[in-house]
PDB file of N, CA and C in Angstrom:
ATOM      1  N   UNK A   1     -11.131-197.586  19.300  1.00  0.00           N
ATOM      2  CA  UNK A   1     -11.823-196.342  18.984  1.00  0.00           C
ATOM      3  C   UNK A   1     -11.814-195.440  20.206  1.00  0.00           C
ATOM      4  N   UNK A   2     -11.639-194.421  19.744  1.00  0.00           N
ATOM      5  CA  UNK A   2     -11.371-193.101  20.867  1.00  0.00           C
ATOM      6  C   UNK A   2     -12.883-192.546  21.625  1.00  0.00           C
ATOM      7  N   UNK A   3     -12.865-192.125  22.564  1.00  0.00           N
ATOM      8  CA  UNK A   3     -14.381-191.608  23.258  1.00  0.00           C
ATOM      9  C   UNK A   3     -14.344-190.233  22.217  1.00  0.00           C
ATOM     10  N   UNK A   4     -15.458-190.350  22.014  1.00  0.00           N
ATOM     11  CA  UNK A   4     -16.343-188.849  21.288  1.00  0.00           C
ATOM     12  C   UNK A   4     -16.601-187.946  21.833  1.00  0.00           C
ATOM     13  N   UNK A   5     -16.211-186.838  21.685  1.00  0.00           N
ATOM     14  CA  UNK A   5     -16.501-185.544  22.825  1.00  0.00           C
ATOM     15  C   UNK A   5     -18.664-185.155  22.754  1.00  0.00           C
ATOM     16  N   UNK A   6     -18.835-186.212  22.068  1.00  0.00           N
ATOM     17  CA  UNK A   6     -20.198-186.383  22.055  1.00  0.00           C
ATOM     18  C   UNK A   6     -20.858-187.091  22.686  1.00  0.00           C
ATOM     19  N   UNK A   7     -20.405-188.481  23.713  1.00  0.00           N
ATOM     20  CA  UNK A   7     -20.470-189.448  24.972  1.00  0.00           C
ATOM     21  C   UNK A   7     -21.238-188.552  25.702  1.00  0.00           C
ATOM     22  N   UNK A   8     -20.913-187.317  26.036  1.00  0.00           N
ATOM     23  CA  UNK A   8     -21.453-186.780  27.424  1.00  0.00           C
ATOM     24  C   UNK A   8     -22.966-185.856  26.859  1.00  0.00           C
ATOM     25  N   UNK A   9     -22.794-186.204  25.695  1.00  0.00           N
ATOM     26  CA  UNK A   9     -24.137-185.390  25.472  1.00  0.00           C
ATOM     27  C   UNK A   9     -25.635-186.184  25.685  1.00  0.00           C
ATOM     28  N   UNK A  10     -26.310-185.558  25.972  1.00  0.00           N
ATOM     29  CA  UNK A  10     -27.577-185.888  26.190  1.00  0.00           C
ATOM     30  C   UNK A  10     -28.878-185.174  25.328  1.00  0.00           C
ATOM     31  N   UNK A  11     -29.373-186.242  24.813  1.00  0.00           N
ATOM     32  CA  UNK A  11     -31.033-186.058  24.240  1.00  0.00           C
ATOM     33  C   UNK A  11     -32.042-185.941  24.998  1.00  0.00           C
ATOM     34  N   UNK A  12     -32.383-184.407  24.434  1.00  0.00           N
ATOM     35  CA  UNK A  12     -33.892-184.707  25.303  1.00  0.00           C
ATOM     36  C   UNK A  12     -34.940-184.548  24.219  1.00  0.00           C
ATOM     37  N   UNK A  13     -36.129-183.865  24.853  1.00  0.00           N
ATOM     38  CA  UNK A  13     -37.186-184.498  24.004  1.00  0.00           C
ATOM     39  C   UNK A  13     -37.471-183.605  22.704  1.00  0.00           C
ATOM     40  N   UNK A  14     -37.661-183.866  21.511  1.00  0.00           N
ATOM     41  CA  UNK A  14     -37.568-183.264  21.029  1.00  0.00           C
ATOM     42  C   UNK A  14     -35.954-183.522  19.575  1.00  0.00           C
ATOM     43  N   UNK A  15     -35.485-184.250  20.708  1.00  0.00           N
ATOM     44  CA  UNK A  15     -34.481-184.700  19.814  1.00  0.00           C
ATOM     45  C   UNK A  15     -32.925-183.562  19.777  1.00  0.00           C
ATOM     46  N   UNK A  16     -33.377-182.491  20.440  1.00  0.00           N
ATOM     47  CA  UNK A  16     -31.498-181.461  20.516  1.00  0.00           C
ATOM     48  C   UNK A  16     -31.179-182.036  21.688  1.00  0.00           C
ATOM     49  N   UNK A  17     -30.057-181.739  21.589  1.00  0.00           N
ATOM     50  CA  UNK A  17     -28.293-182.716  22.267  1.00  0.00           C
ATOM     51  C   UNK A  17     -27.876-181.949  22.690  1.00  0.00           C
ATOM     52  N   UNK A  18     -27.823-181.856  24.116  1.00  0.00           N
ATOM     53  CA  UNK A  18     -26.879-181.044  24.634  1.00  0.00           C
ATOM     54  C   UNK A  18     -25.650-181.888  25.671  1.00  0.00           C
ATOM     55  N   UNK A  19     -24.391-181.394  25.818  1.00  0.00           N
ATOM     56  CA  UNK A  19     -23.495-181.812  26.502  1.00  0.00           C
ATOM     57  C   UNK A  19     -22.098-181.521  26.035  1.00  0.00           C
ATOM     58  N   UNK A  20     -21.933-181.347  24.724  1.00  0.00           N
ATOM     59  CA  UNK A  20     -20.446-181.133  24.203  1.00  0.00           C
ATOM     60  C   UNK A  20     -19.898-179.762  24.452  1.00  0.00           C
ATOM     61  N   UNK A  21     -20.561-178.871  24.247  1.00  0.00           N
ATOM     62  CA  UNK A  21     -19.964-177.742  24.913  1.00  0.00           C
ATOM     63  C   UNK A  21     -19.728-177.379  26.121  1.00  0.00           C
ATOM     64  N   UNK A  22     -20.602-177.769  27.081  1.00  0.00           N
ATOM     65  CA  UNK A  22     -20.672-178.159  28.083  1.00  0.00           C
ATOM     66  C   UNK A  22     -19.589-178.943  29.214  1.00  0.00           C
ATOM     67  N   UNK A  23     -19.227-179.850  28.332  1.00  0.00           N
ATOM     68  CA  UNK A  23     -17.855-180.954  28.429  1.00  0.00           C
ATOM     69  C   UNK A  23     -16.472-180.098  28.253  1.00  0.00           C
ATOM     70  N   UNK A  24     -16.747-179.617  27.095  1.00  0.00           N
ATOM     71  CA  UNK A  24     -15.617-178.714  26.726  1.00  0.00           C
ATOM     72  C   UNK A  24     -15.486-177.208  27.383  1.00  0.00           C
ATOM     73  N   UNK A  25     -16.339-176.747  28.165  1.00  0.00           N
ATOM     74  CA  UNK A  25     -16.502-175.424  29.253  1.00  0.00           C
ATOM     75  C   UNK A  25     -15.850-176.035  30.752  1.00  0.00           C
ATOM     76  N   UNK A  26     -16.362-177.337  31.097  1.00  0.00           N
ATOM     77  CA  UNK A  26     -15.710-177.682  32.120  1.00  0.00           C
ATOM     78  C   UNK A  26     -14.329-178.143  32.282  1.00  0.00           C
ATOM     79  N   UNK A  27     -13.869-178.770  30.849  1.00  0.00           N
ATOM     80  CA  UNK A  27     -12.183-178.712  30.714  1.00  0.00           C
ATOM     81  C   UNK A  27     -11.615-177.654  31.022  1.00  0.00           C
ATOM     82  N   UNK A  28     -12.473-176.642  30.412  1.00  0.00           N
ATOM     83  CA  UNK A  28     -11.356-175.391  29.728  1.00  0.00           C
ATOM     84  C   UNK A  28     -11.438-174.575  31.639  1.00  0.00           C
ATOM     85  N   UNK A  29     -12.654-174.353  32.707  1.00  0.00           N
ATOM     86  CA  UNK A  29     -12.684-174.381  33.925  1.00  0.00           C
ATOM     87  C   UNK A  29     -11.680-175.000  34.557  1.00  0.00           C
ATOM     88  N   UNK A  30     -11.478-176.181  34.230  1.00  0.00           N
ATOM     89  CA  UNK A  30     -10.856-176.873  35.164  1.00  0.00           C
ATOM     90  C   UNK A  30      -9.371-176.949  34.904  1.00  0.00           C
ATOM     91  N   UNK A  31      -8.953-176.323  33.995  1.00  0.00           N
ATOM     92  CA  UNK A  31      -7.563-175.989  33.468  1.00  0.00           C
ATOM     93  C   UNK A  31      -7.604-174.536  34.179  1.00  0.00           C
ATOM     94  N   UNK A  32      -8.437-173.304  34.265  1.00  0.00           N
ATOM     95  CA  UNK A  32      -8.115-172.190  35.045  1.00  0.00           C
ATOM     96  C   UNK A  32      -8.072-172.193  36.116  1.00  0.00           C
ATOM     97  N   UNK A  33      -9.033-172.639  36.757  1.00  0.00           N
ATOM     98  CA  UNK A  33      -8.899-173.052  38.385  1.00  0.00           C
ATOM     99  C   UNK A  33      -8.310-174.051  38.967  1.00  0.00           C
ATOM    100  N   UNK A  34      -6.950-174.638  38.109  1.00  0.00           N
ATOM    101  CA  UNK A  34      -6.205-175.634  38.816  1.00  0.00           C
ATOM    102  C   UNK A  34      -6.490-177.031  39.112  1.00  0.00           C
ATOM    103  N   UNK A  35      -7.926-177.067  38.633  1.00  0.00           N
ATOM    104  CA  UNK A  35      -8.290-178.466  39.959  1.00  0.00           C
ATOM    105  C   UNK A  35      -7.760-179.451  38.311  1.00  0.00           C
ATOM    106  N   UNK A  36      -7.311-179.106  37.463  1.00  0.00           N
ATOM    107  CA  UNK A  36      -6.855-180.073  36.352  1.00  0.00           C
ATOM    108  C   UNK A  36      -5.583-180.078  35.878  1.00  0.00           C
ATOM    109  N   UNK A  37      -4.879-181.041  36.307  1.00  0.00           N
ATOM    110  CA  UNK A  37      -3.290-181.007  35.746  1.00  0.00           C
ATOM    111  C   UNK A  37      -2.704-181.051  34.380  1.00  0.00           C
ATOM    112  N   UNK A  38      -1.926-180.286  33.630  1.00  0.00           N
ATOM    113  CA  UNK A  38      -1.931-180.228  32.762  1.00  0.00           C
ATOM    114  C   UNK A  38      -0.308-180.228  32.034  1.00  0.00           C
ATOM    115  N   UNK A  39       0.454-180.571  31.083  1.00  0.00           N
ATOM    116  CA  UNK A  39       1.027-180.399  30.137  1.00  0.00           C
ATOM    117  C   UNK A  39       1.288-179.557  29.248  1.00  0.00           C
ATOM    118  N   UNK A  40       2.810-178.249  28.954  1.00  0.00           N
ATOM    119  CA  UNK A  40       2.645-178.050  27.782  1.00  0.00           C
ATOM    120  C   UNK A  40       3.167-178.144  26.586  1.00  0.00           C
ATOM    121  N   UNK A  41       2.942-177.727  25.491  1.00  0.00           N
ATOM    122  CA  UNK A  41       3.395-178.207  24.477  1.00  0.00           C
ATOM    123  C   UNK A  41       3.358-176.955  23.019  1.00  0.00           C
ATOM    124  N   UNK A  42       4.468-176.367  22.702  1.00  0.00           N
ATOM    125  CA  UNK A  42       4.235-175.241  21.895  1.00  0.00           C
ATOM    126  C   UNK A  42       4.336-176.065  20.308  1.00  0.00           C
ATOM    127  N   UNK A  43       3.463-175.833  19.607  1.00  0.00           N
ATOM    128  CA  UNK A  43       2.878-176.326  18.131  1.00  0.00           C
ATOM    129  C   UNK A  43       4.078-176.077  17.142  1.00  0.00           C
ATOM    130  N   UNK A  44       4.733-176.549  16.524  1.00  0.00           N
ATOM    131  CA  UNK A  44       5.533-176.526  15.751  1.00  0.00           C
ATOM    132  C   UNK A  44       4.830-176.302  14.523  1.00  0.00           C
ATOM    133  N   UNK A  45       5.342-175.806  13.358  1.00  0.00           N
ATOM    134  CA  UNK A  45       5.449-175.557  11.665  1.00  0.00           C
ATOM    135  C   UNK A  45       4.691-176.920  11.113  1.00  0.00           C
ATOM    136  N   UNK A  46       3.921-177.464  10.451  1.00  0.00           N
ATOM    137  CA  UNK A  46       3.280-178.163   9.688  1.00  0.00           C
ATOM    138  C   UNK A  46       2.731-179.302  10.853  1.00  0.00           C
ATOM    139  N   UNK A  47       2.465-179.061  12.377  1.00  0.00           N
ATOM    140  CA  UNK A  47       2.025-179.979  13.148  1.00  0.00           C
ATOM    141  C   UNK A  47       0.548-179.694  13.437  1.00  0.00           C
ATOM    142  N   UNK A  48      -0.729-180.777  13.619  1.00  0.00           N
ATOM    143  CA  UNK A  48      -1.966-180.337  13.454  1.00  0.00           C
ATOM    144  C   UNK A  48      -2.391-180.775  15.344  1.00  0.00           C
ATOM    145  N   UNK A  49      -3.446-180.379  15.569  1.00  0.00           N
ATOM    146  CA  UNK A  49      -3.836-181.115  16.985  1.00  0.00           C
ATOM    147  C   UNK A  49      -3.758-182.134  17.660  1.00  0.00           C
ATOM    148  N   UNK A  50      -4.547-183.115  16.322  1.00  0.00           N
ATOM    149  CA  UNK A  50      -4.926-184.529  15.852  1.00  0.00           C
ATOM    150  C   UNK A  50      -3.525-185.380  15.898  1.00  0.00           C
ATOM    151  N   UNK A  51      -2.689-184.447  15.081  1.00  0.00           N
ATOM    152  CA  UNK A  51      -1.305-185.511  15.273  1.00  0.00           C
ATOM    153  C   UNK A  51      -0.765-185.404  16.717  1.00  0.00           C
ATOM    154  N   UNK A  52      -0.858-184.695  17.685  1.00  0.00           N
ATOM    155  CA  UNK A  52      -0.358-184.334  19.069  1.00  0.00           C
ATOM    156  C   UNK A  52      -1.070-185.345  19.906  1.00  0.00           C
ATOM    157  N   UNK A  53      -2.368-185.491  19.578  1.00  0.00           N
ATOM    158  CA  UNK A  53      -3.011-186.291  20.508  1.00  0.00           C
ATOM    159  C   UNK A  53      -2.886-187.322  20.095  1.00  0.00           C
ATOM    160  N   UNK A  54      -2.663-188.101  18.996  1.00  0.00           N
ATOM    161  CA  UNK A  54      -2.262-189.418  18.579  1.00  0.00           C
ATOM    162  C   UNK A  54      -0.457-189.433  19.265  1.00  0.00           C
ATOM    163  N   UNK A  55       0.314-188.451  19.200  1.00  0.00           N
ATOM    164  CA  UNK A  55       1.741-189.208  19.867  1.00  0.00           C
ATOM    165  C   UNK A  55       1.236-189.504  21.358  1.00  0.00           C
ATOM    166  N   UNK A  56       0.134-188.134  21.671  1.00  0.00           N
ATOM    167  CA  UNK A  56       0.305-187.825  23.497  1.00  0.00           C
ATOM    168  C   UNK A  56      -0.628-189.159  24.021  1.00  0.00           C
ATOM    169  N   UNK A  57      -1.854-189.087  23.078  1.00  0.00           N
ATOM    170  CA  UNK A  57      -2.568-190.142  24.096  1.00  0.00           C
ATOM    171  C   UNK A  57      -2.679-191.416  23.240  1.00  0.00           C
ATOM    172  N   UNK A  58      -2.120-191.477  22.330  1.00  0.00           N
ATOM    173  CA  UNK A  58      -2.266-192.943  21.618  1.00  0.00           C
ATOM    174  C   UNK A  58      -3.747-192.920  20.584  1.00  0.00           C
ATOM    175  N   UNK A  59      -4.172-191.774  20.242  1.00  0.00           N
ATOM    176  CA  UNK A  59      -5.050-191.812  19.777  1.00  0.00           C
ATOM    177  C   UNK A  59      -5.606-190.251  19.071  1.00  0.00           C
ATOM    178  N   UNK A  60      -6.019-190.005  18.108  1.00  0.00           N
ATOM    179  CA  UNK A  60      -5.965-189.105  17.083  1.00  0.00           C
ATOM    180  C   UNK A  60      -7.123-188.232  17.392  1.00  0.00           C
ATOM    181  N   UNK A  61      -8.234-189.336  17.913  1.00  0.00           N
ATOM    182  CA  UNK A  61      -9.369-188.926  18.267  1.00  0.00           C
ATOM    183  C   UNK A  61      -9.591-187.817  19.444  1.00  0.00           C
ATOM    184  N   UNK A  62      -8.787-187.761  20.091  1.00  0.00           N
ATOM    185  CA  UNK A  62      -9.047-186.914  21.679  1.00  0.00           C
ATOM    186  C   UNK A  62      -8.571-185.458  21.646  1.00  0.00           C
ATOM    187  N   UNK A  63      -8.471-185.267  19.926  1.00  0.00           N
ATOM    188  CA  UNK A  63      -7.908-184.019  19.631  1.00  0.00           C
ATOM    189  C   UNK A  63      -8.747-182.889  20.791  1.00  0.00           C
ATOM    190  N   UNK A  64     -10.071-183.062  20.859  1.00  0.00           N
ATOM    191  CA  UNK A  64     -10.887-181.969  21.046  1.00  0.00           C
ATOM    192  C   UNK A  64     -10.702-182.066  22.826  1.00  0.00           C
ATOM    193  N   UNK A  65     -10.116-182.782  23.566  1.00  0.00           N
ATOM    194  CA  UNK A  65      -9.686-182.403  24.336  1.00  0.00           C
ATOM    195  C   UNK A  65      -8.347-181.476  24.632  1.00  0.00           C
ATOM    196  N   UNK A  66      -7.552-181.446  23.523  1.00  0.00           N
ATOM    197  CA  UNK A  66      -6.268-180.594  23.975  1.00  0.00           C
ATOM    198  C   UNK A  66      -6.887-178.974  23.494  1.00  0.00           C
ATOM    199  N   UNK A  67      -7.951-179.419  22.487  1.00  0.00           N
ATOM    200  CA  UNK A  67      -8.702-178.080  22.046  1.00  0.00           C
ATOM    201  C   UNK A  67      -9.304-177.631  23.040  1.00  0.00           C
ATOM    202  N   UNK A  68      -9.955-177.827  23.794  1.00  0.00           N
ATOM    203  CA  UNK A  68     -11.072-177.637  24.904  1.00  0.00           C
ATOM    204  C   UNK A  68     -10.102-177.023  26.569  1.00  0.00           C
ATOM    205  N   UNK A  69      -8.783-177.651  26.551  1.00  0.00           N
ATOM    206  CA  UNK A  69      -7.965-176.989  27.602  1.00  0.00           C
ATOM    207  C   UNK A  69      -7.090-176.124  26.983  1.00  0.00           C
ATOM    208  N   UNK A  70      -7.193-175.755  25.992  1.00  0.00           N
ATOM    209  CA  UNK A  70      -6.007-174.931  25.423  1.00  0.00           C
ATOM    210  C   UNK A  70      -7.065-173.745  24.721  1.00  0.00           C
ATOM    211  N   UNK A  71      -8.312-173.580  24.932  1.00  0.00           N
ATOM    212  CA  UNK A  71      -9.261-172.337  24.469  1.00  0.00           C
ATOM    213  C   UNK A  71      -9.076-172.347  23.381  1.00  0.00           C
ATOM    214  N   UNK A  72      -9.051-172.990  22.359  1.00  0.00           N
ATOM    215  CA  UNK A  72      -8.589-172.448  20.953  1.00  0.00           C
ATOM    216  C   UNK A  72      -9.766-172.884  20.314  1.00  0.00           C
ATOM    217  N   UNK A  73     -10.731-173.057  20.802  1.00  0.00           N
ATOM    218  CA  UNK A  73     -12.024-173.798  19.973  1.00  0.00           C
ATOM    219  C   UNK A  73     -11.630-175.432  19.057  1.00  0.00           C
ATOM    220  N   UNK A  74     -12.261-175.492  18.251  1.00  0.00           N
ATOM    221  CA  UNK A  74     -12.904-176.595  17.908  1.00  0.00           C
ATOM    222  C   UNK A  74     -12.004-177.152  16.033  1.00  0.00           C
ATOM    223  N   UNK A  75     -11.144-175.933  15.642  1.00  0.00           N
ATOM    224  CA  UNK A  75      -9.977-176.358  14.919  1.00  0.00           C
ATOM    225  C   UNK A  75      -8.743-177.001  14.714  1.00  0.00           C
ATOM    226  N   UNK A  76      -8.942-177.609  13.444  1.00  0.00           N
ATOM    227  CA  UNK A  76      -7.255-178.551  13.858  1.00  0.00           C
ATOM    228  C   UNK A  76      -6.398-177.455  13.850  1.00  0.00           C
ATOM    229  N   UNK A  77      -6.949-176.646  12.622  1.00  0.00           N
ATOM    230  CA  UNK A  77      -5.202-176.209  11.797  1.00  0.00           C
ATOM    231  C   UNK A  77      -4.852-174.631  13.160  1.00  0.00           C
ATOM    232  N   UNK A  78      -3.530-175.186  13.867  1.00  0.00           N
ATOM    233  CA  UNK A  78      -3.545-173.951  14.692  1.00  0.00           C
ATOM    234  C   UNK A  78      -2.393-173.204  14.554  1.00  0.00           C
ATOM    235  N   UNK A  79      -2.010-172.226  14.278  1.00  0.00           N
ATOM    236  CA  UNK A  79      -0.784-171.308  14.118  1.00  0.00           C
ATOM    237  C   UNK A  79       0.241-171.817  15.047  1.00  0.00           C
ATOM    238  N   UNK A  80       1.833-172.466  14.359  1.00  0.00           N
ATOM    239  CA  UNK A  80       2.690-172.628  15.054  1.00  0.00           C
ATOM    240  C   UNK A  80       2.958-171.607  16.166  1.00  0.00           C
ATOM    241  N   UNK A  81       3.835-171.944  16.795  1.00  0.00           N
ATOM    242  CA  UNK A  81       3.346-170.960  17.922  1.00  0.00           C
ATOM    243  C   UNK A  81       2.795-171.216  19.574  1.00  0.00           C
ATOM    244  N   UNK A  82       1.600-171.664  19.273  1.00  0.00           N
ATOM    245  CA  UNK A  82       0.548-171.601  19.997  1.00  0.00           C
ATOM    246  C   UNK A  82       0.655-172.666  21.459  1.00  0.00           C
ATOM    247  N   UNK A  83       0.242-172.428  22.450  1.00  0.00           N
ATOM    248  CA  UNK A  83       0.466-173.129  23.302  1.00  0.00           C
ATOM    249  C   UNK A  83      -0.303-173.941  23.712  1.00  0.00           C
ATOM    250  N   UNK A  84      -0.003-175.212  23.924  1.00  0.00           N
ATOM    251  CA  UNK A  84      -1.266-175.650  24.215  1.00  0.00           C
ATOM    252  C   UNK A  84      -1.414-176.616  25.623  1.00  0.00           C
ATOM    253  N   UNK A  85      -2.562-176.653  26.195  1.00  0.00           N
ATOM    254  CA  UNK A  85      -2.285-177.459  27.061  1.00  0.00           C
ATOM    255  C   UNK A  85      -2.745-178.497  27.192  1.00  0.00           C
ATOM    256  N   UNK A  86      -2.393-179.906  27.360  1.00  0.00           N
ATOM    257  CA  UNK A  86      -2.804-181.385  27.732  1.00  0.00           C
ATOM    258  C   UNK A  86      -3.206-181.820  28.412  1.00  0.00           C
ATOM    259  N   UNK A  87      -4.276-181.637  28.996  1.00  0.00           N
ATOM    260  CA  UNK A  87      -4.776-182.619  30.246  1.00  0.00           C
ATOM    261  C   UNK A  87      -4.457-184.495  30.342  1.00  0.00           C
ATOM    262  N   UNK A  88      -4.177-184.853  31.876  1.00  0.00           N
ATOM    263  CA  UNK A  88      -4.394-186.403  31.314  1.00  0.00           C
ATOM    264  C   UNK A  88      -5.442-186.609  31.079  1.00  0.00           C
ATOM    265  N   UNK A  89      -5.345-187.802  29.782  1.00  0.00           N
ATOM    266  CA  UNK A  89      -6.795-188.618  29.493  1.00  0.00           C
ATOM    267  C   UNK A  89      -7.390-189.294  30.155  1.00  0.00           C
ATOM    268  N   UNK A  90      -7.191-189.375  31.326  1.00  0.00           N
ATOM    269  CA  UNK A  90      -8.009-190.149  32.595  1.00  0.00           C
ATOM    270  C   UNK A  90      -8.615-189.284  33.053  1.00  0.00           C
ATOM    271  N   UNK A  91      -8.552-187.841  33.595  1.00  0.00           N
ATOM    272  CA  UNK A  91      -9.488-187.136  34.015  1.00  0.00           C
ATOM    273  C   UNK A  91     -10.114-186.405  32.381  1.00  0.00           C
ATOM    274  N   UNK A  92     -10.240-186.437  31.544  1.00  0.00           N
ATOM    275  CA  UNK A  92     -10.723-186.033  30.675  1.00  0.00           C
ATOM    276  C   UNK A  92     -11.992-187.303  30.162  1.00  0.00           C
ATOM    277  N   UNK A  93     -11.396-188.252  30.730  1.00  0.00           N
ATOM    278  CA  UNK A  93     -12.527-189.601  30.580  1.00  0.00           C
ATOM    279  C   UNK A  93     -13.582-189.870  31.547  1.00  0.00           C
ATOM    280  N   UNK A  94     -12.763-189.180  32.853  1.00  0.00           N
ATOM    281  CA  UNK A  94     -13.481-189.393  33.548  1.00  0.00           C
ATOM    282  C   UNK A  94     -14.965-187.943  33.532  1.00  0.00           C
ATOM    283  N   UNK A  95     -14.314-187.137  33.002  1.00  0.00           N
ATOM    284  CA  UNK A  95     -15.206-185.986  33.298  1.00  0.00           C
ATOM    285  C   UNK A  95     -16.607-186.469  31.610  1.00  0.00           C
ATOM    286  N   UNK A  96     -16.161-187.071  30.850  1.00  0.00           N
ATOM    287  CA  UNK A  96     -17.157-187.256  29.758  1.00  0.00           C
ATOM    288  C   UNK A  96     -18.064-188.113  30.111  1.00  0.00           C
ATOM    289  N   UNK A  97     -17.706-188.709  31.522  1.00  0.00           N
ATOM    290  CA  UNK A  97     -18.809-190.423  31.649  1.00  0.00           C
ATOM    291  C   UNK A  97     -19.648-189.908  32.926  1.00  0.00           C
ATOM    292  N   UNK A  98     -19.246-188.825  33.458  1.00  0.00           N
ATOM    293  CA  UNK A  98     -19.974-188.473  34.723  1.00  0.00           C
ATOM    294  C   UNK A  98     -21.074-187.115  34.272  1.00  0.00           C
ATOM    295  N   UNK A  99     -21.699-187.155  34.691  1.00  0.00           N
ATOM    296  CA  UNK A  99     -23.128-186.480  34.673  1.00  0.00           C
ATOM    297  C   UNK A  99     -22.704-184.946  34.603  1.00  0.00           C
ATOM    298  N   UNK A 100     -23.564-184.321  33.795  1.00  0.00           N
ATOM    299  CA  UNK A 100     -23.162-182.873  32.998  1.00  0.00           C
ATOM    300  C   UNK A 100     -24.183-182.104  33.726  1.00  0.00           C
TER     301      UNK A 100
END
């Protein structure tokens, strides 16, 4: 099973969750200011996110990381075309387990 772009979120009292956007602001940072290496990859005709991140990282689940460095928000279906960028899944793992 794949990490949840929901791992880094945190409950407080009251019971609202914060951390996923959060997670996903510091990808999408850390893809502009360099300090995150990245991959690209232009979207072909009937190809979805989900299937990219299952060839790229072995797993279907980490879609919302190629979403989160590639600004495109939080959708699979993305206009061929589109560029996207890949972070490795080691610093994308590492940034969900460390403190927000």
């Amino acid at each position: 099973m794949g990490v949840s772009r929901y791992m880094a979120s945190t409950k407080l009292k009251g019971g609202t969750v914060f951390g996923s956007i959060d997670l996903a602001s510091r990808i999408r940072k850390g893809i502009e200011n360099r300090s995150i290496t990245y991959t690209t990859y232009i979207i072909k005709e009937d190809e979805r996110i989900e299937q990219i991140a299952g060839r790229v990282y072995g797993q279907s689940s980490y879609w919302w990381a190629i979403a989160a460095a590639s600004g495109i928000g939080w959708g699979l279906q993305v206009p061929p075309g589109t560029l996207l960028k890949i972070p490795p899944l080691g610093t994308v793992l590492a940034m969900t387990f460390s403190k927000i």
